[in-house]
Protein backbone atom coordinates (compact mmCIF):
# COMPACT_ATOMS: atom_id res chain seq x y z
CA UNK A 1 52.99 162.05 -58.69
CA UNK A 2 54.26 159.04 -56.79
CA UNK A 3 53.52 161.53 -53.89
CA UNK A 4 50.19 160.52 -53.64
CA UNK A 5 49.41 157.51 -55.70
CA UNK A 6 48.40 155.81 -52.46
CA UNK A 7 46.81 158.35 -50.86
CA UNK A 8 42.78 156.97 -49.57
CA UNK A 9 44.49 154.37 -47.94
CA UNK A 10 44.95 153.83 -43.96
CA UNK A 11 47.69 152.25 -42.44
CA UNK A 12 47.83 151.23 -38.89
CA UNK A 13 51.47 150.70 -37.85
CA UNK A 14 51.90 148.25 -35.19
CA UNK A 15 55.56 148.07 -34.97
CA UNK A 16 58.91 149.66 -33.71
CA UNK A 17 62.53 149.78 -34.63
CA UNK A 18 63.53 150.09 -38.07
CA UNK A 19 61.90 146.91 -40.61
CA UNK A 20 58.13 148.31 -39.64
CA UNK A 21 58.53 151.71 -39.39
CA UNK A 22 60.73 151.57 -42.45
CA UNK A 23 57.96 149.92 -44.45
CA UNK A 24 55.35 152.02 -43.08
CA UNK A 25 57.33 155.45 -44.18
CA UNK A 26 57.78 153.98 -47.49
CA UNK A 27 53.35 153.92 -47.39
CA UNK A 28 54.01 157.19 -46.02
CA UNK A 29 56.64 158.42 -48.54
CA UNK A 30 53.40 157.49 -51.57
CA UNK A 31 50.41 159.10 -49.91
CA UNK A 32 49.33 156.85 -47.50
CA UNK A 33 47.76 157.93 -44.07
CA UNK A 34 49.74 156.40 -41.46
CA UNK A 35 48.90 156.10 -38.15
CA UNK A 36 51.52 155.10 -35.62
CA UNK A 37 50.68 153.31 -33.06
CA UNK A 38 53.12 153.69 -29.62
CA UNK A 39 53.14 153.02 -26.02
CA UNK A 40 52.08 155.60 -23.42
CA UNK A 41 54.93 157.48 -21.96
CA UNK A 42 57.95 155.43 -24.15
CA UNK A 43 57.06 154.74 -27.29
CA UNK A 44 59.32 153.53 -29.79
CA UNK A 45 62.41 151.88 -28.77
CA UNK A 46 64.44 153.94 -30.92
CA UNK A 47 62.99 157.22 -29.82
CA UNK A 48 65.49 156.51 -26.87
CA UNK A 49 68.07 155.44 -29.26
CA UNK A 50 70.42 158.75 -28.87
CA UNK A 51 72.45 159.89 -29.21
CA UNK A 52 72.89 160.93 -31.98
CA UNK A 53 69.88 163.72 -31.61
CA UNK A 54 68.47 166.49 -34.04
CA UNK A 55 66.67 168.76 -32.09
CA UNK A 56 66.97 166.93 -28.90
CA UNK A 57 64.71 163.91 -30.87
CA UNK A 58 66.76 160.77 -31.89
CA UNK A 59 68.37 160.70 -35.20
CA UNK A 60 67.39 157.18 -35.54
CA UNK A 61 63.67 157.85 -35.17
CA UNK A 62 63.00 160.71 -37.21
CA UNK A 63 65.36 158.79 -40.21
CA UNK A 64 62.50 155.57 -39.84
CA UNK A 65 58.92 157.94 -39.31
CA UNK A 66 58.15 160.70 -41.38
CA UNK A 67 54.71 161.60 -42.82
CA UNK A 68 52.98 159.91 -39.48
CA UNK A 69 50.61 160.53 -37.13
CA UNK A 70 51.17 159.34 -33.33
CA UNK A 71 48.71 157.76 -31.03
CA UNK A 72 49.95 156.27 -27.49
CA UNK A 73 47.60 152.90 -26.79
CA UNK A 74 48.41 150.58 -23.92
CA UNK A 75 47.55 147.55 -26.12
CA UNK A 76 48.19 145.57 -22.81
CA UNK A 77 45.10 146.56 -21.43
CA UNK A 78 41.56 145.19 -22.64
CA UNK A 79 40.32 148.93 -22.80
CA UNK A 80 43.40 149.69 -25.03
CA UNK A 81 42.87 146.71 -27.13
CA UNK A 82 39.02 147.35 -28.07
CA UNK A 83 40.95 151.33 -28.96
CA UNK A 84 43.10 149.62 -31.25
CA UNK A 85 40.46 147.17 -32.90
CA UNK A 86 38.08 150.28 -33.21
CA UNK A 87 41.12 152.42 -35.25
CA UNK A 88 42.46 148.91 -37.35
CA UNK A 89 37.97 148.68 -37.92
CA UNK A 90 38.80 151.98 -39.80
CA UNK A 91 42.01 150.91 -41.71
CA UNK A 92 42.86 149.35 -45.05
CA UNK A 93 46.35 147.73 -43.84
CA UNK A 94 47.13 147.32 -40.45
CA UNK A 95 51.09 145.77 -40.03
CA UNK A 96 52.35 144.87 -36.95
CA UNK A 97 55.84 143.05 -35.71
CA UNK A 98 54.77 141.17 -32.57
CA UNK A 99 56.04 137.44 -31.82
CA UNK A 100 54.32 135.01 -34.02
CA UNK A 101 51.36 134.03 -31.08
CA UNK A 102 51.70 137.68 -29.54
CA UNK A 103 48.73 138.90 -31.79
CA UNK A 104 46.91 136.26 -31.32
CA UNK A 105 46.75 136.45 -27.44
CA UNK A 106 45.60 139.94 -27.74
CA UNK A 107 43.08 138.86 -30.14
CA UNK A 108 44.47 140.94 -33.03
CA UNK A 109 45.55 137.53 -35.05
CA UNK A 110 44.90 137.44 -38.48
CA UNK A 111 42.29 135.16 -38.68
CA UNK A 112 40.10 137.12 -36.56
CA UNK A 113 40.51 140.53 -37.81
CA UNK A 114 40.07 139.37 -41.57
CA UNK A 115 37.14 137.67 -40.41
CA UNK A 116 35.77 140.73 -39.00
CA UNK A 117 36.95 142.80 -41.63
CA UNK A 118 37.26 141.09 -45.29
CA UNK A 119 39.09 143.47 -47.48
CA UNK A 120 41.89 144.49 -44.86
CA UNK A 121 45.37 143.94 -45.85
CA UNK A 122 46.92 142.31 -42.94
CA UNK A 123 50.92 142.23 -42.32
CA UNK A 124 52.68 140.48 -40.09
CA UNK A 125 56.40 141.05 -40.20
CA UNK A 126 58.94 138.81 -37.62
CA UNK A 127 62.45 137.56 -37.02
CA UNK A 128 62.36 133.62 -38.17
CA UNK A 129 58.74 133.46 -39.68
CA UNK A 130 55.49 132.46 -38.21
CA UNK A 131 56.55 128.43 -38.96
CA UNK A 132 59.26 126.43 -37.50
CA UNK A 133 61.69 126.02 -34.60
CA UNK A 134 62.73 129.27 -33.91
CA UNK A 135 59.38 131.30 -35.04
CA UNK A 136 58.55 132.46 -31.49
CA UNK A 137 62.30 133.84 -30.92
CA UNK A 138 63.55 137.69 -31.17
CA UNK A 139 65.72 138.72 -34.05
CA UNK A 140 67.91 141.84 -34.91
CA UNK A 141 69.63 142.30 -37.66
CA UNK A 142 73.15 141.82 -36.76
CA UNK A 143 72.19 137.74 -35.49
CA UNK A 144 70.51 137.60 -39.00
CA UNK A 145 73.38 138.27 -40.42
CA UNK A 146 74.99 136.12 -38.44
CA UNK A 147 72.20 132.95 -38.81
CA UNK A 148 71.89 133.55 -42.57
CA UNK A 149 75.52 133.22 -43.47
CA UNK A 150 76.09 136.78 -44.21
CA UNK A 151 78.60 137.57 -41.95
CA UNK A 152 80.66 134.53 -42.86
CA UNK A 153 81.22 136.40 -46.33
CA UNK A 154 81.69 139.69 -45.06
CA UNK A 155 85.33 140.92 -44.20
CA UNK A 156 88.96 139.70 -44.84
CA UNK A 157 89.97 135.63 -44.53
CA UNK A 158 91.42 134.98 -41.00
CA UNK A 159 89.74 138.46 -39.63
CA UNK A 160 87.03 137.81 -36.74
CA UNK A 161 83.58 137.95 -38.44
CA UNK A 162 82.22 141.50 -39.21
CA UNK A 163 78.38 142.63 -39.54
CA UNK A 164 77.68 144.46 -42.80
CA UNK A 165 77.29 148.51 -41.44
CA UNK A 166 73.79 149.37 -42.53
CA UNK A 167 71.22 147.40 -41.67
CA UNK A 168 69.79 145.81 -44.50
CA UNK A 169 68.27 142.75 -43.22
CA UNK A 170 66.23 144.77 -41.67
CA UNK A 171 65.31 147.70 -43.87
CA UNK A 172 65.31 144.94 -46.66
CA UNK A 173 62.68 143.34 -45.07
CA UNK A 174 60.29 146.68 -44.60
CA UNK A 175 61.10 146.96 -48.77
CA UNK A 176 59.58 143.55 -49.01
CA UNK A 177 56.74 143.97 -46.86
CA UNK A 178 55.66 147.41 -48.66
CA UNK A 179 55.91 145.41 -51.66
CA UNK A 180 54.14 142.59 -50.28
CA UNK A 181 51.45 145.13 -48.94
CA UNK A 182 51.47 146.87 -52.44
CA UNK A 183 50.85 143.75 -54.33
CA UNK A 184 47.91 142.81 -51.57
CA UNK A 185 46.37 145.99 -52.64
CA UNK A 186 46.59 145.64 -56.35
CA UNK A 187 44.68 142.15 -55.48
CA UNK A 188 42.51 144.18 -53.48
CA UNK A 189 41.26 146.27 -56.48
CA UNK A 190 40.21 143.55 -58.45
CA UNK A 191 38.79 141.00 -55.53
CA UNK A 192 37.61 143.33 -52.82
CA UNK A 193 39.48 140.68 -50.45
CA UNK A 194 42.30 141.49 -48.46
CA UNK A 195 45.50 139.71 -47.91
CA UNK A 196 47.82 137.99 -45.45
CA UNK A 197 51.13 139.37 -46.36
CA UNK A 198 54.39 137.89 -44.19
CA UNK A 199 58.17 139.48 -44.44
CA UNK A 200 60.64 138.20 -42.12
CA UNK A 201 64.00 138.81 -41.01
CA UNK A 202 65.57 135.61 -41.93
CA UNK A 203 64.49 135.26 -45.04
CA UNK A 204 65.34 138.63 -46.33
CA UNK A 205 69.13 137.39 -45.40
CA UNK A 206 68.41 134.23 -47.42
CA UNK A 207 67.26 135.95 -49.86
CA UNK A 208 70.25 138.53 -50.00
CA UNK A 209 72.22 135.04 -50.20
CA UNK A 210 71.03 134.35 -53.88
CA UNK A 211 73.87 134.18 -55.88
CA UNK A 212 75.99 132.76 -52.78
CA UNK A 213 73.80 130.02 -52.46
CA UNK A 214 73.66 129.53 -56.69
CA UNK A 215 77.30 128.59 -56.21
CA UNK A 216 77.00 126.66 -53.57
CA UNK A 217 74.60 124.55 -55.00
CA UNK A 218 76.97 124.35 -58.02
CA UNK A 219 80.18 123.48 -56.32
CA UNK A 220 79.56 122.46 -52.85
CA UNK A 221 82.48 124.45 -51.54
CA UNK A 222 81.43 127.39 -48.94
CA UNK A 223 82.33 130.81 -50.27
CA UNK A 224 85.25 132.58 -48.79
CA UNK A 225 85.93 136.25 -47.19
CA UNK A 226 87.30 138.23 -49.91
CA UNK A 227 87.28 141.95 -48.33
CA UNK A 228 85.95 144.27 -51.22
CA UNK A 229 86.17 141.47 -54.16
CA UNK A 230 83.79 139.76 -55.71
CA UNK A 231 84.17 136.32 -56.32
CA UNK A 232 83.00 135.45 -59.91
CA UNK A 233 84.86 138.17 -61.46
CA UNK A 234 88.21 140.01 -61.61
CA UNK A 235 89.51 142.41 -60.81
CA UNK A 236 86.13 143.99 -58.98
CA UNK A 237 87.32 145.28 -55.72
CA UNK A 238 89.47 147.85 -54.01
CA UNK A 239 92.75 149.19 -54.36
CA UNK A 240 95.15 151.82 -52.46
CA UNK A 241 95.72 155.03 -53.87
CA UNK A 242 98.44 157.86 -53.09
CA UNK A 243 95.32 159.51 -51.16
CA UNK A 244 92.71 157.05 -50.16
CA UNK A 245 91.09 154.01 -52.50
CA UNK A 246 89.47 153.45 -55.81
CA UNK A 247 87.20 150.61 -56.47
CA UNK A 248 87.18 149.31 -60.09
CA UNK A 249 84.17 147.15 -61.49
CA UNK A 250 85.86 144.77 -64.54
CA UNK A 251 83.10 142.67 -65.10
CA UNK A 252 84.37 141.46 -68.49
CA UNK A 253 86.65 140.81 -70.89
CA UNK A 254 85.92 144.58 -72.80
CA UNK A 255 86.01 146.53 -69.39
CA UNK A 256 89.46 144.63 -68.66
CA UNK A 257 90.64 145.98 -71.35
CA UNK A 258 89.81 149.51 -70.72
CA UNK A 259 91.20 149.33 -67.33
CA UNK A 260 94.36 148.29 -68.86
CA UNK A 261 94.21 150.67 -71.74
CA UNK A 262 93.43 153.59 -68.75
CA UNK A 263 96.52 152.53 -66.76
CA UNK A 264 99.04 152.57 -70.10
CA UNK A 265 99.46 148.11 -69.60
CA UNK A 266 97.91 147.04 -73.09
CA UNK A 267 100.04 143.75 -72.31
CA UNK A 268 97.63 142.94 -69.58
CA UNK A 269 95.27 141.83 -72.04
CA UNK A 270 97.74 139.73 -73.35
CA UNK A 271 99.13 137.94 -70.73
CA UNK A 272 97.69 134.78 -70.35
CA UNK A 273 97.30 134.86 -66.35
CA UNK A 274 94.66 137.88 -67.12
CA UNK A 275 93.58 137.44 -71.04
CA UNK A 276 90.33 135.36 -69.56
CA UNK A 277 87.92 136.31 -66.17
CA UNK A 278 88.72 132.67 -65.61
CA UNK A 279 92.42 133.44 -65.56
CA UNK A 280 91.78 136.61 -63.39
CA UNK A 281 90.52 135.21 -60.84
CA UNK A 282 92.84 131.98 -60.88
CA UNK A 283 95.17 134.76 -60.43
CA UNK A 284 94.14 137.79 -58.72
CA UNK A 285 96.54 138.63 -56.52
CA UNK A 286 99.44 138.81 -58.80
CA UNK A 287 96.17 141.06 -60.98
CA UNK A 288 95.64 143.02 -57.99
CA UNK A 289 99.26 143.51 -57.31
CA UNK A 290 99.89 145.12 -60.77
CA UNK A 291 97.06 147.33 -60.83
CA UNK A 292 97.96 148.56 -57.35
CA UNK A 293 101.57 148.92 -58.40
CA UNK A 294 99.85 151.65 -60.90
CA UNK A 295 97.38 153.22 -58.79
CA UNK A 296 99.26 153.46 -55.37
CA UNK A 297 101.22 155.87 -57.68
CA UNK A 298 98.27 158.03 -58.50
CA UNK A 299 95.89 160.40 -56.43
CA UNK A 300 92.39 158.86 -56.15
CA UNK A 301 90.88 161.16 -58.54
CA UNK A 302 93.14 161.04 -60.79
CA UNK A 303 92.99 157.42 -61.30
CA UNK A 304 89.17 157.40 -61.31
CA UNK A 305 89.26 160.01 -64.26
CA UNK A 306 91.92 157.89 -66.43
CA UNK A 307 89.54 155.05 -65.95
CA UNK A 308 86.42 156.92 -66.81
CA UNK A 309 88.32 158.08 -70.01
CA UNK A 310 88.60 154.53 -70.98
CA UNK A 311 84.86 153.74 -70.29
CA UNK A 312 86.24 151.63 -67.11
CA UNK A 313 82.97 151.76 -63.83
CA UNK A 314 85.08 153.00 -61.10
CA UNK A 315 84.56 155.25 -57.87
CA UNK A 316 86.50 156.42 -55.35
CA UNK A 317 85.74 155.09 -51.88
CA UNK A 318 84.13 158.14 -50.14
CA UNK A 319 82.80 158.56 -46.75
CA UNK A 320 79.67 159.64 -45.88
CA UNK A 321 80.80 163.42 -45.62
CA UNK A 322 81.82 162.81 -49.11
CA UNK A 323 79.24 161.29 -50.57
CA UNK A 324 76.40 163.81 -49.15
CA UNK A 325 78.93 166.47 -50.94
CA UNK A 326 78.90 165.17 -54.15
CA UNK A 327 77.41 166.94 -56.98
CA UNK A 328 75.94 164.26 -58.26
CA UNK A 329 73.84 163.07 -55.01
CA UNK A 330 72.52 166.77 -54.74
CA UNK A 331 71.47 166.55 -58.38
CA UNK A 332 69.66 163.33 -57.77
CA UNK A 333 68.02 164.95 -54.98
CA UNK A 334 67.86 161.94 -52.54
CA UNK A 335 68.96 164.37 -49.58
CA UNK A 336 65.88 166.60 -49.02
CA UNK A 337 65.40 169.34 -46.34
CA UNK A 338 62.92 168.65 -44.00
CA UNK A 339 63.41 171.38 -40.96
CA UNK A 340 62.65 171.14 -37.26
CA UNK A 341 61.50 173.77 -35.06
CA UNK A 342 65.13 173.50 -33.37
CA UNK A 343 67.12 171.88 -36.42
CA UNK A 344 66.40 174.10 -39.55
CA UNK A 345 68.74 172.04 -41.26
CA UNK A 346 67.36 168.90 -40.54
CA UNK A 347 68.13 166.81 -44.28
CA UNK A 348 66.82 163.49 -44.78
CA UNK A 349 66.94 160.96 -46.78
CA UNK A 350 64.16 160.86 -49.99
CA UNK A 351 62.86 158.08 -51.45
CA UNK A 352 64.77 155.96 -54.15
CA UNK A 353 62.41 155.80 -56.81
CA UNK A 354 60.78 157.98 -59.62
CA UNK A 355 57.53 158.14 -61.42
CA UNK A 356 57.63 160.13 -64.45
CA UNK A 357 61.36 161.88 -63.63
CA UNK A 358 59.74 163.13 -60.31
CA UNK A 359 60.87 161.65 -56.87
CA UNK A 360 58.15 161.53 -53.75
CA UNK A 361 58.29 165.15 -51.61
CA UNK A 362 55.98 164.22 -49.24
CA UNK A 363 58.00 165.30 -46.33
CA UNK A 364 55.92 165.24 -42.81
CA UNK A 365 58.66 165.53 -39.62
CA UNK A 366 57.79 162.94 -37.06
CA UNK A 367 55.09 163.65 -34.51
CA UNK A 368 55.99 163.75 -30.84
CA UNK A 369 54.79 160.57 -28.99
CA UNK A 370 51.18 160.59 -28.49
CA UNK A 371 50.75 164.46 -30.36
CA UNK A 372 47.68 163.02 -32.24
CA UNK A 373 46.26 160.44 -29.84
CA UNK A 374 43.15 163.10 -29.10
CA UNK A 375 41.95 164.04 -32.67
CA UNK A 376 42.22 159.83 -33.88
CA UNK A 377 40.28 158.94 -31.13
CA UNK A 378 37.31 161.96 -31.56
CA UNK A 379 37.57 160.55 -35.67
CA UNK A 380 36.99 156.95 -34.00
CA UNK A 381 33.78 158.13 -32.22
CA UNK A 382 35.08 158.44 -28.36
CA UNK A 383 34.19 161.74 -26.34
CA UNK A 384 36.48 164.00 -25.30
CA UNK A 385 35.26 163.18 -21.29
CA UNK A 386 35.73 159.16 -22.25
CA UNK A 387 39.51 159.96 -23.71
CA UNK A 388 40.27 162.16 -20.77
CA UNK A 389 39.18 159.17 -18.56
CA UNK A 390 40.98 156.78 -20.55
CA UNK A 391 44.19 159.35 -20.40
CA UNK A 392 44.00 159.26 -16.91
CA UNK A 393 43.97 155.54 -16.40
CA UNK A 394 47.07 155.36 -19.22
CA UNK A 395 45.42 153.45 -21.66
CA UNK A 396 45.96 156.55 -23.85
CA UNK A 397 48.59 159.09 -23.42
């Protein structure tokens, strides 16, 4: 089972927020041992990012760090640092998201700890890149969105610019760095030698820019804010219903035709404003107006089930309260239970991906900060009277 394909391998997780810890859950998620590594007495920014709270623990947090184990290092501290080379001396990836230099001051850059260790995989993720102008400065993922031309696409033409809501610069860019990290091991296998592997922020939103840039590069003209459209194809967007929205995917000439065919206007498909995608979109609005005319008319389920008669991809636009409801996302089972001692009906959700028709259940709640700091650091080779010392003086906790 995907479960545990990856299971003999030891992560150390370096990093906060959601990219890292994303990536790292993913490890998680396929059998890794992951080791989080937090500061004494705060942790991980987002374990203060609340509300909303489950259990009195941050929503954010527990959605970013299943199936890992917490140890609290002051890795400001030369004591804490020699701790943290000592646990990465026992890993097979350690990933971190320090400021390109930040590693290196603390002597944790890659050079040295590759040097020291040969086959670890070594993964540095950051906001701009560890080259360039900009590769020492902080990034979210809202300014990505906003430096990588993103936001300039997102929205309505003439609205102030909007952020896309989920944050997939950043979660994008754990994806890639699990994959990176994946591939580094697969290398690993065959070499014995480990890796460099780099993700950033930026150019995750470049690379979520593909096709924007493609016609760019073919036309030279910047693409405009469409709302819900897309703008190589028509009509592939939203419209108003009696009772909400439907969103109807036409992305040719065939699946025009069943949209027409659903709505009773054969004559669409005549009309030579709409007989050709290049006439569509030449003409969408008056193509959005007359579909709307139809399904304004029409409940939103109703409309979505003439269209699925006619072999037409359509949806209606649900909220999240809707879409956890729906029978088909509980038969896919991507919302698992995973309780908490005071939320026993804590849900999560799974990973999106399969091996042979079976989807990772490797479901470990979060630790508390610090819960495991004791037993990694007996399995590292310090006594109990050196951690207590080392507790006391808050390079543990």
């Amino acid at each position: 089972m995907l479960s545990d394909v990856l299971a003999g391998l030891k992560v150390v997780d370096l990093t906060q927020n959601v990219a890292g810890p994303y990536c790292t859950q993913i490890l998680g998620d396929l059998g890794a041992e992951v080791i989080k590594v937090e500061r004494p007495g705060r942790g991980d920014d987002t374990r203060d990012w609340r509300p909303p709270e489950i259990g009195g623990q941050s929503a954010t947090f527990l959605s970013l760090n299943r199936n890992k184990r917490s140890i609290a290092i002051d890795v400001g501290s030369p004591e804490g640092i020699e701790v943290l080379k000592a646990l990465i001396g026992s890993a097979d990836i350690f990933i971190h998201s320090m400021k390109p230099g930040s590693a290196e001051a603390r002597g944790l850059g890659a050079e040295v700890l590759r040097a020291a260790h040969p086959g670890l995989i070594y993964c540095a993720i950051s906001a701009f890149g560890s080259v360039g102008p900009l590769s020492r400065l902080p990034g979210y993922d809202p300014l990505m969105q906003a430096f990588t031309g993103i936001m300039s696409t997102t929205g309505h033409e003439g609205d102030d610019p909007v952020r896309v809501g989920v944050s997939l610069i950043d979660m994008g860019t754990g994806m890639w760095a699990a994959l990176g990290i994946l591939a580094a091991a697969m290398q690993r296998q065959k070499t014995g030698q480990g890796m460099l592997v780099e993700a950033s922020l930026m150019e995750t939103g470049i690379a979520w820019m593909t096709v924007f840039v493609a016609g760019y590069v073919a036309t030279q003209k910047l693409p405009r804010k469409i709302g819900s459209a897309m703008a190589m194809t028509a009509p592939y967007e939203t419209f108003r219903s009696r009772d909400g929205h439907v969103f109807i995917a036409a992305g040719n000439d065939r699946l025009f035709r069943a949209v027409a065919e659903a709505f009773g206007h054969p004559e669409w498909t005549e009309d030579e404003r709409f007989r050709t995608n290049q006439g569509r979109i030449a003409n969408r609005a008056a193509l959005h107006d007359a579909i709307e005319a139809v399904t304004s008319a029409m409940d939103a389920k109703d409309a979505v089930a003439a269209l699925r008669r006619a072999g037409a991809p359509c949806s209606e636009l649900h909220d999240l309260g809707q879409m956890m409801a729906h029978e088909q996302v509980a038969a896919s089972g991507m919302i698992a239970e995973l309780p908490l001692p005071d939320a026993p009906d804590h849900r999560v959700v799974a990973l999106p991906v399969k091996g042979d028709g079976k989807r990772p259940n490797r479901f470990v709640a979060a630790s508390g900060l610090g819960a495991d700091t004791d037993a990694i650091a007996v399995s590292l080779g310090f006594d109990e009277a050196t951690i207590g010392q080392m507790k006391a003086r808050g390079i543990l906790g």
